[in-house]
N, C-alpha and C. Protein backbone atom coordinates (compact mmCIF):
# COMPACT_ATOMS: atom_id res chain seq x y z
N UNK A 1 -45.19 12.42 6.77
CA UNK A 1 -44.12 11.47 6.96
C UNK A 1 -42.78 12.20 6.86
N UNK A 2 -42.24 11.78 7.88
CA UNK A 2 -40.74 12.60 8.01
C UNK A 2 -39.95 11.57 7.17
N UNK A 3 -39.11 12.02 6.14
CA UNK A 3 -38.17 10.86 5.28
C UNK A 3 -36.55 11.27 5.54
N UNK A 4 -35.89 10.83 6.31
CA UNK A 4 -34.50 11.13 6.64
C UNK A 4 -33.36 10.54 5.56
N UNK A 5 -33.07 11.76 4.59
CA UNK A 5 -32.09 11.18 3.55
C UNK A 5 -30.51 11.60 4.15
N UNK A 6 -29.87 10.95 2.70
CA UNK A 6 -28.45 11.37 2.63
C UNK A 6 -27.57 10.38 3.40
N UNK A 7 -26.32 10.02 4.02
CA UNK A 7 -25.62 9.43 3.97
C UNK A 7 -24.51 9.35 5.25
N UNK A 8 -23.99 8.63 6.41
CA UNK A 8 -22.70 9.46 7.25
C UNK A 8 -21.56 8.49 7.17
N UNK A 9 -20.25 7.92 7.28
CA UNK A 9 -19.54 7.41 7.42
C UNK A 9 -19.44 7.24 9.22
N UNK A 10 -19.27 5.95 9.64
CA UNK A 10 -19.10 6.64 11.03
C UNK A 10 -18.03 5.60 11.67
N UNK A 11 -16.91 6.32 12.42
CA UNK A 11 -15.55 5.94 12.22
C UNK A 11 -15.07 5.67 13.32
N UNK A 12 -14.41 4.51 14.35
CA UNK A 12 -14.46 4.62 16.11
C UNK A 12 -13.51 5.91 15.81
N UNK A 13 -13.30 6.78 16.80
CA UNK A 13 -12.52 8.23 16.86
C UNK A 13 -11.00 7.33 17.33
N UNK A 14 -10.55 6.35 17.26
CA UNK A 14 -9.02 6.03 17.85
C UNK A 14 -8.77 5.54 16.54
N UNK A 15 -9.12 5.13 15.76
CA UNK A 15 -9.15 5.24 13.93
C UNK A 15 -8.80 6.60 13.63
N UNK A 16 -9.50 6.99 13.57
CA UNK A 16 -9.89 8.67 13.53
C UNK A 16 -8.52 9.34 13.40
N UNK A 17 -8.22 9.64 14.81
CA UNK A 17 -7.42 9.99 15.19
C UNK A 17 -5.55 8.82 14.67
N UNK A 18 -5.65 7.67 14.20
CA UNK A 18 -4.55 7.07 14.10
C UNK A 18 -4.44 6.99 12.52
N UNK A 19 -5.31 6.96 11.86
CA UNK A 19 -5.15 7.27 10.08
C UNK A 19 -5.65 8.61 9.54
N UNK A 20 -6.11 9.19 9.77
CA UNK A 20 -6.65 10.23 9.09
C UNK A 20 -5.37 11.30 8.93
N UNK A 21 -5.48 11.88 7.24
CA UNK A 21 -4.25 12.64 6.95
C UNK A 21 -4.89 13.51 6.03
N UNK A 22 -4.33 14.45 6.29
CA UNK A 22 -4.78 15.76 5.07
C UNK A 22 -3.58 16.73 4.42
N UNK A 23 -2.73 16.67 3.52
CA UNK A 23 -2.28 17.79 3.32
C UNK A 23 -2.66 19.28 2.58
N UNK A 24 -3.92 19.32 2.77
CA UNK A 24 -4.63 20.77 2.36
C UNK A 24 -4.84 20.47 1.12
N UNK A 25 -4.45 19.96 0.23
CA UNK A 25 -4.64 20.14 -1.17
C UNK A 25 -6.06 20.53 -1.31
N UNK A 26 -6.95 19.76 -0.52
CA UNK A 26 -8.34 20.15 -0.77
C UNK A 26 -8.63 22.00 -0.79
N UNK A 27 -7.77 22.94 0.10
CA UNK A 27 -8.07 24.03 0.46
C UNK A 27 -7.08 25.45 -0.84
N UNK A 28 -6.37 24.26 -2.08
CA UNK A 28 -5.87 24.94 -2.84
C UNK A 28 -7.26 25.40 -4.37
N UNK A 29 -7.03 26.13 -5.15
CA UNK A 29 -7.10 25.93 -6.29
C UNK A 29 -6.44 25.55 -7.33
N UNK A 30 -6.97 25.41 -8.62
CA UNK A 30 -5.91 24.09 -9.39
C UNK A 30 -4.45 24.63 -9.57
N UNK A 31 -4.51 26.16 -8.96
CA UNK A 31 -3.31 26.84 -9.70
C UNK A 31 -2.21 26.86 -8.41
N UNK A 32 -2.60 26.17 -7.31
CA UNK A 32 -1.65 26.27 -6.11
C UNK A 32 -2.12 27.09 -5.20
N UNK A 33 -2.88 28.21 -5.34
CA UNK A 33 -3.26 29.56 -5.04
C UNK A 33 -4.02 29.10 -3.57
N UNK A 34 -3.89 29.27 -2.36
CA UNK A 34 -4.87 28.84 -1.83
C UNK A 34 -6.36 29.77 -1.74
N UNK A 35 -6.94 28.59 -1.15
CA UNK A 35 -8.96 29.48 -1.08
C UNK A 35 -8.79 30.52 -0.18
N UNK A 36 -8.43 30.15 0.83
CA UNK A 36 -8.33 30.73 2.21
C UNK A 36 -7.35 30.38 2.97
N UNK A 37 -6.77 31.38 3.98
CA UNK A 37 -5.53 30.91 4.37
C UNK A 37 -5.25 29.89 5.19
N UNK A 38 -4.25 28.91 5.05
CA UNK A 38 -4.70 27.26 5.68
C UNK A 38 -4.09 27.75 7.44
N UNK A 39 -4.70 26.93 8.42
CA UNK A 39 -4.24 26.89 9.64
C UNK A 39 -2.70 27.21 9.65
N UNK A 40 -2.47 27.81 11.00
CA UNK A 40 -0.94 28.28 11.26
C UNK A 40 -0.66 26.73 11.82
N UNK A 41 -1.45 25.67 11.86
CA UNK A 41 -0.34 24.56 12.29
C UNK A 41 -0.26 23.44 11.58
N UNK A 42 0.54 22.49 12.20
CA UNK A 42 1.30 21.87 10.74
C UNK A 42 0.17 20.89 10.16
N UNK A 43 0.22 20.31 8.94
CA UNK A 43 -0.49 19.29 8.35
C UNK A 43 -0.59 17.84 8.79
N UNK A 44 -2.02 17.31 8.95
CA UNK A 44 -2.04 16.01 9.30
C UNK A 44 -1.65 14.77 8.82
N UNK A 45 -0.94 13.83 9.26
CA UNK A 45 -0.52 12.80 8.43
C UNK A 45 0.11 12.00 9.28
N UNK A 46 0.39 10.91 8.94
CA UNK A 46 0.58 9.18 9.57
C UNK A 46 1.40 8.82 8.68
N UNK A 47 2.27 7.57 9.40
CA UNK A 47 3.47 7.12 8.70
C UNK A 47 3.28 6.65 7.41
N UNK A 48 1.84 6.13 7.27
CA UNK A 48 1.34 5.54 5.94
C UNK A 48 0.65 7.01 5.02
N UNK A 49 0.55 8.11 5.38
CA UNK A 49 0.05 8.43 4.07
C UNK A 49 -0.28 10.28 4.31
N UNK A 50 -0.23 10.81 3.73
CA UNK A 50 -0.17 11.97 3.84
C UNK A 50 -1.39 12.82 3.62
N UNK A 51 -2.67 11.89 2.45
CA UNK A 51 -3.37 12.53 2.04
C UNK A 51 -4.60 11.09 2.08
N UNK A 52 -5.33 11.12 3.04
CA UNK A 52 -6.61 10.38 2.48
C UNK A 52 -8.43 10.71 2.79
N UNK A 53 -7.92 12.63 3.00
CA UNK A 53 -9.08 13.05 3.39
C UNK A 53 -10.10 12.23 2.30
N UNK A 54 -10.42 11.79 0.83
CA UNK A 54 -10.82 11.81 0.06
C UNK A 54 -11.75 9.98 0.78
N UNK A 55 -11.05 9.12 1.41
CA UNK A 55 -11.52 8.06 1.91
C UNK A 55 -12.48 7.97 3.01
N UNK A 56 -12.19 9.25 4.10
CA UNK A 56 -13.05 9.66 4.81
C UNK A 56 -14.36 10.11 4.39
N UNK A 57 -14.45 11.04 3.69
CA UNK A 57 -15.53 11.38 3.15
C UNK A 57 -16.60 10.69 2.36
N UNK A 58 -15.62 9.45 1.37
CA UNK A 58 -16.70 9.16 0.40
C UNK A 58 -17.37 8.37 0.89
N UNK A 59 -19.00 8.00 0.67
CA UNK A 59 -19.67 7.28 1.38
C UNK A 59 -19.80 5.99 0.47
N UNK A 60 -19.34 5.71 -0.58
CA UNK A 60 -18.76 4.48 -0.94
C UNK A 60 -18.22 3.17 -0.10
N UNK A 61 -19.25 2.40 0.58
CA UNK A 61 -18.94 1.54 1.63
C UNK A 61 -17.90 0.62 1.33
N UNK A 62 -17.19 0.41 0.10
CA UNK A 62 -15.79 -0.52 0.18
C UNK A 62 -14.63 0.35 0.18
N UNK A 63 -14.88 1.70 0.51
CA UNK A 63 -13.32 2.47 0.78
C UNK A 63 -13.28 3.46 1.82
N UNK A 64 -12.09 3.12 2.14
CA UNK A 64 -12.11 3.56 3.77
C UNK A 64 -12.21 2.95 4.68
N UNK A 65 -12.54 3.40 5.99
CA UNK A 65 -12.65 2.44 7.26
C UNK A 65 -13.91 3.18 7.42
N UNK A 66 -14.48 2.13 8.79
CA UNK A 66 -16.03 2.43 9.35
C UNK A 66 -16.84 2.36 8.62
N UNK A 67 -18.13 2.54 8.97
CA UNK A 67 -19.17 2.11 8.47
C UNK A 67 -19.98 3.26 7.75
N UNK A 68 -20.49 2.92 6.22
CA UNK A 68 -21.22 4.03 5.77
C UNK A 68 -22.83 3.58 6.39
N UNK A 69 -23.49 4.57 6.72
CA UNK A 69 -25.06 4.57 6.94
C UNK A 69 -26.17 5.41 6.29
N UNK A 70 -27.20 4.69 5.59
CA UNK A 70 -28.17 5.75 5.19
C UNK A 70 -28.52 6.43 6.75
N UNK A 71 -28.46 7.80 6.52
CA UNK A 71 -28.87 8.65 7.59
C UNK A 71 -30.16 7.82 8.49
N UNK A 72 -31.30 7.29 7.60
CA UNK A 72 -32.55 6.82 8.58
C UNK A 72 -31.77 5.86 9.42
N UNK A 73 -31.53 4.65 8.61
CA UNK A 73 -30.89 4.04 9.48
C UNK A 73 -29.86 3.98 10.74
N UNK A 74 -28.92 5.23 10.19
CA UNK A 74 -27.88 5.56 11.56
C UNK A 74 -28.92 5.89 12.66
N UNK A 75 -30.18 6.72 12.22
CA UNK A 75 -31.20 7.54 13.55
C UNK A 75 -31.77 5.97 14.40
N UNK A 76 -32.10 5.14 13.61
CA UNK A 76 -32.66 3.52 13.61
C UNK A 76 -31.68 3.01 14.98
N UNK A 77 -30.54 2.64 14.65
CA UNK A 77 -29.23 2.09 15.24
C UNK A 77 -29.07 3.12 16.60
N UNK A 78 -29.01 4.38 16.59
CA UNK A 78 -28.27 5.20 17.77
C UNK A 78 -30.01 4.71 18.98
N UNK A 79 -31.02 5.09 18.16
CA UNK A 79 -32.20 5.30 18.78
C UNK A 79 -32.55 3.84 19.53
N UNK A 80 -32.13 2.56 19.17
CA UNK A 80 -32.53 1.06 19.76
C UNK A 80 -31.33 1.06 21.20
N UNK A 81 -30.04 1.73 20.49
CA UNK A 81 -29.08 1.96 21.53
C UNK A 81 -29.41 2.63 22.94
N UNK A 82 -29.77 3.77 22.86
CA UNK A 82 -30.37 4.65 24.03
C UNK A 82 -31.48 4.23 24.84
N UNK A 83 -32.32 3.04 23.86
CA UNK A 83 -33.31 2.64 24.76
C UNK A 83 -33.19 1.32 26.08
């Protein structure tokens, strides 16, 4: 038996693309220092907010936008679609 775990958020891409903001903090250490050197171009962000990589990611279905899916189920949903 194949058991498909784990979790995806899945987001229409004109969302995507109209809220999603990052200002690197994720790519610092606690001391400012960065990990690795961040992109030569500028930081993502929207009139509302500068930083909500942290909403995207979590698969906590009351925060954020779009829909969280247990992985089986997203395979469930795409797979009834195609047919």
């Amino acid at each position: 038996m194949n058991q498909l775990s784990g979790k995806l958020r899945v987001i229409p891409a004109v969302t995507y693309l109209k809220q999603f903001a990052s200002d690197r903090s994720h790519m610092k250490y606690s001391n400012g220092a960065w990990r690795m050197p961040p992109p030569a171009y500028p930081c993502i962000q929207t009139t509302e907010s500068k930083m909500n990589l942290d909403d995207f990611i979590s698969m906590d279905a009351t925060v954020g936008c779009g829909e969280v899916y247990k992985l089986s189920d997203f395979v469930d949903r795409m797979h009834r679609k195609s047919c």
